[in-house]
C-alpha atoms as a PDB file:
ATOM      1  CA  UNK A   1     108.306  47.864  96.075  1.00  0.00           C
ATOM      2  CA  UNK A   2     107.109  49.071  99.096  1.00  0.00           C
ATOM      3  CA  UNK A   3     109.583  50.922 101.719  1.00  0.00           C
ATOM      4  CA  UNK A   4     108.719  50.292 105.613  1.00  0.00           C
ATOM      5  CA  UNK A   5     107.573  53.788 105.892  1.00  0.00           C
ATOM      6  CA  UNK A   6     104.508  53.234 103.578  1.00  0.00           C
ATOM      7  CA  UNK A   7     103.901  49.519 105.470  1.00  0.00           C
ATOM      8  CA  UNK A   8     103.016  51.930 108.455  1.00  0.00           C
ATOM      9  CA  UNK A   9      99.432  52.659 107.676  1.00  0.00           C
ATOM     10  CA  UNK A  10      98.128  49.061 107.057  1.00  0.00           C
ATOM     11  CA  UNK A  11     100.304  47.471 109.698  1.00  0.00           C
ATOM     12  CA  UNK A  12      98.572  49.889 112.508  1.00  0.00           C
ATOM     13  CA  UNK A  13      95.317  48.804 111.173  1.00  0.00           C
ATOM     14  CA  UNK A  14      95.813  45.569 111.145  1.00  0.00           C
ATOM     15  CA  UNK A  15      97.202  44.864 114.627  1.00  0.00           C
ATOM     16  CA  UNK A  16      94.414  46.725 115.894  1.00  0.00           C
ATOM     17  CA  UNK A  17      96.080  50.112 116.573  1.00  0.00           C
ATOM     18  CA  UNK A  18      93.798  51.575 114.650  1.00  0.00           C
ATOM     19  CA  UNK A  19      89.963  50.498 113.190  1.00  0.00           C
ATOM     20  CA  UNK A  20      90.762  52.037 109.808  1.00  0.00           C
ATOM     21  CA  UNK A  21      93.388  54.347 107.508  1.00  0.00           C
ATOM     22  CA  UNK A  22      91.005  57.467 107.804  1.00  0.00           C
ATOM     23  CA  UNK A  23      91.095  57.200 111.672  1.00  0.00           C
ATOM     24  CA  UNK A  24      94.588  56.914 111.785  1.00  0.00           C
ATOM     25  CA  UNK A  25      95.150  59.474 109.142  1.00  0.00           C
ATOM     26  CA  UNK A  26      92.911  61.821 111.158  1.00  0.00           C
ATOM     27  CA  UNK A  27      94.822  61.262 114.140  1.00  0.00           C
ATOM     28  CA  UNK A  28      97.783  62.039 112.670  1.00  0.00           C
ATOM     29  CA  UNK A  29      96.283  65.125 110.913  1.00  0.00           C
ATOM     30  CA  UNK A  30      95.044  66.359 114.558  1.00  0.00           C
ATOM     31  CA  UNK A  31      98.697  65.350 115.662  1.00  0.00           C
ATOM     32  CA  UNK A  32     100.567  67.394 112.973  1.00  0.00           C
ATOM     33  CA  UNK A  33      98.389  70.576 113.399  1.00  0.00           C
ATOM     34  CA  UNK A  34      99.189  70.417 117.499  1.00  0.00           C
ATOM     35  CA  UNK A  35     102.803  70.700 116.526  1.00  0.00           C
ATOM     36  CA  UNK A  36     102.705  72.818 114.142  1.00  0.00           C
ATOM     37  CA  UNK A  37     100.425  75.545 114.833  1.00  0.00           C
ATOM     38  CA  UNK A  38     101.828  77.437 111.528  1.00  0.00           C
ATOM     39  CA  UNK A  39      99.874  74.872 109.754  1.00  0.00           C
ATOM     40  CA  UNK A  40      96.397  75.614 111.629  1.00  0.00           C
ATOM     41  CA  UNK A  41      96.881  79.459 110.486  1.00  0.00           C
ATOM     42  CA  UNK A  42      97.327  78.742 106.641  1.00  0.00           C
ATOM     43  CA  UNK A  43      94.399  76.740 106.984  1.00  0.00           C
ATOM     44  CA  UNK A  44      92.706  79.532 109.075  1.00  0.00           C
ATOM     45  CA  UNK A  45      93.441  82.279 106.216  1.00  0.00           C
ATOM     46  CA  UNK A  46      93.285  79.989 103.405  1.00  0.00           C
ATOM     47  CA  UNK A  47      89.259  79.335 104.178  1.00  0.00           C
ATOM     48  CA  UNK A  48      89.084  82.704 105.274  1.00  0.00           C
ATOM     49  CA  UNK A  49      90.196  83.806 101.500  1.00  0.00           C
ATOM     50  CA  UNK A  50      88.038  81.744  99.674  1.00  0.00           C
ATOM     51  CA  UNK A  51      84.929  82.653 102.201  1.00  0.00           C
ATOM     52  CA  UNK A  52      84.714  79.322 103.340  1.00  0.00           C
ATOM     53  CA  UNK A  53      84.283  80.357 106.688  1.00  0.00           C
ATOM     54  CA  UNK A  54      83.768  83.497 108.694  1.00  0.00           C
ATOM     55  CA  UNK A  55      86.416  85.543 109.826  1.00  0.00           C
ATOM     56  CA  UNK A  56      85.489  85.021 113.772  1.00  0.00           C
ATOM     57  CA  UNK A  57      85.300  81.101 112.672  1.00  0.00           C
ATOM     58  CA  UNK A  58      89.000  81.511 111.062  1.00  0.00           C
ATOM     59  CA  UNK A  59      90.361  83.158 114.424  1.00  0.00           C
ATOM     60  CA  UNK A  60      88.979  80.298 116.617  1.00  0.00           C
ATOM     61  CA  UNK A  61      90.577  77.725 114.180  1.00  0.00           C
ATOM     62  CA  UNK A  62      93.797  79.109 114.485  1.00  0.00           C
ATOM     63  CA  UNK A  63      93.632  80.361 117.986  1.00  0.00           C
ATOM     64  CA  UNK A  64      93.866  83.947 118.000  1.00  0.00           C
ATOM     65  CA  UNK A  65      92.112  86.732 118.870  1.00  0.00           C
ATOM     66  CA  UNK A  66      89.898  89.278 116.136  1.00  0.00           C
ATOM     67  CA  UNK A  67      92.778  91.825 116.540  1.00  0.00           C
ATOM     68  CA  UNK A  68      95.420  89.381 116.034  1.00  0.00           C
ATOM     69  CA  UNK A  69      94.039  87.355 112.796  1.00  0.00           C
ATOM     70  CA  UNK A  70      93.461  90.752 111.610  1.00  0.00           C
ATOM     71  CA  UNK A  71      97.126  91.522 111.895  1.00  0.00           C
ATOM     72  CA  UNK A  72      98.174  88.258 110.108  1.00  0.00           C
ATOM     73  CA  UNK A  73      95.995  88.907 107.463  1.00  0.00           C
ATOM     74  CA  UNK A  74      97.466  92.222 106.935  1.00  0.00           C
ATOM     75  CA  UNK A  75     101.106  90.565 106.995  1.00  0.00           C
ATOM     76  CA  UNK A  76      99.908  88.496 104.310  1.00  0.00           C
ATOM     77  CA  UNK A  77      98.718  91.394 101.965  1.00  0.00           C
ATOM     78  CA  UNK A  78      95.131  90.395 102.417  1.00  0.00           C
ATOM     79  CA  UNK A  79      92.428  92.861 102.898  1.00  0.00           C
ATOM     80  CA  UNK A  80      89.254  92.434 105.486  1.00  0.00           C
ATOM     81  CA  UNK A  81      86.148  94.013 104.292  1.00  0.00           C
ATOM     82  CA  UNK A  82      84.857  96.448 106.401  1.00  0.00           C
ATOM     83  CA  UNK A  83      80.785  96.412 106.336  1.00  0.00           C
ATOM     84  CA  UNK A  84      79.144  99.626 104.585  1.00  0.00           C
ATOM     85  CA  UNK A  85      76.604 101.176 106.535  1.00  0.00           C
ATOM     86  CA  UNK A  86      74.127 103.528 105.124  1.00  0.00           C
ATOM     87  CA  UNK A  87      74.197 107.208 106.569  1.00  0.00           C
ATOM     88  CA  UNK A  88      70.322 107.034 107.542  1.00  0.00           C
ATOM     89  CA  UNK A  89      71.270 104.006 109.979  1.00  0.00           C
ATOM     90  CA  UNK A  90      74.397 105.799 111.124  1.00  0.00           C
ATOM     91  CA  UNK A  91      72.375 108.787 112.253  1.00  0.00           C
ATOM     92  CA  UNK A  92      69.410 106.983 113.824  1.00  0.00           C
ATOM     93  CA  UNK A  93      71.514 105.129 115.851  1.00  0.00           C
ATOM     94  CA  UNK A  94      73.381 108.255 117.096  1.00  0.00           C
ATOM     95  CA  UNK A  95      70.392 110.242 117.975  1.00  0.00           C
ATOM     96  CA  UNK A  96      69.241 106.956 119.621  1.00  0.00           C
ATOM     97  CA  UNK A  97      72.590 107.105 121.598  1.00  0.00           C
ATOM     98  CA  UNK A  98      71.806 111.211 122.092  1.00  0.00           C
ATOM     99  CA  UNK A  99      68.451 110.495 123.793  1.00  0.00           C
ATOM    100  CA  UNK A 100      69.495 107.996 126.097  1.00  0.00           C
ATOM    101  CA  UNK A 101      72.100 110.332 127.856  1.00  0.00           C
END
């Protein structure tokens, strides 16, 4: 038996509301993330984590800045990889940076 609540999907199609259950469930996806921004930020980090996306792309998603994702992350016990660079590059660019002054 179905309750009223899960009538809501194909009435909305049907009386033209909506063209199909995937728009309407994207609207309401995009509706619930506006509201609850929390929600945008576990999606942020959870991507982030399994290198889904980039960690600039996972700040824009959620709407903070570099500094600021970093932070959360750190609340959240995970770690962002800082980039090794070799010593030779390290010391070309400085003597670069030396003869320019």
């Amino acid at each position: 038996m179905k309750t009223a609540l899960s009538k809501f999907d194909e009435i909305l199609v049907r009386i033209g509301r909506y063209r199909t259950e995937k728009e309407l469930m994207q609207d309401a996806l995009r509706t619930l993330l506006r509201t609850k921004p929390e929600l945008k930020r576990d999606v942020a980090i959870e991507l982030y984590k399994k290198k889904e996306v980039s960690l600039l792309r996972a700040c824009e998603m959620c709407g903070l800045n570099m500094e600021d994702f970093k932070e959360l992350l750190k609340e959240k016990g995970i770690k962002v990889p800082v980039p090794s660079v070799p010593a030779e590059e390290i010391d070309r660019e400085v003597k670069r940076i030396l003869e320019a002054v």
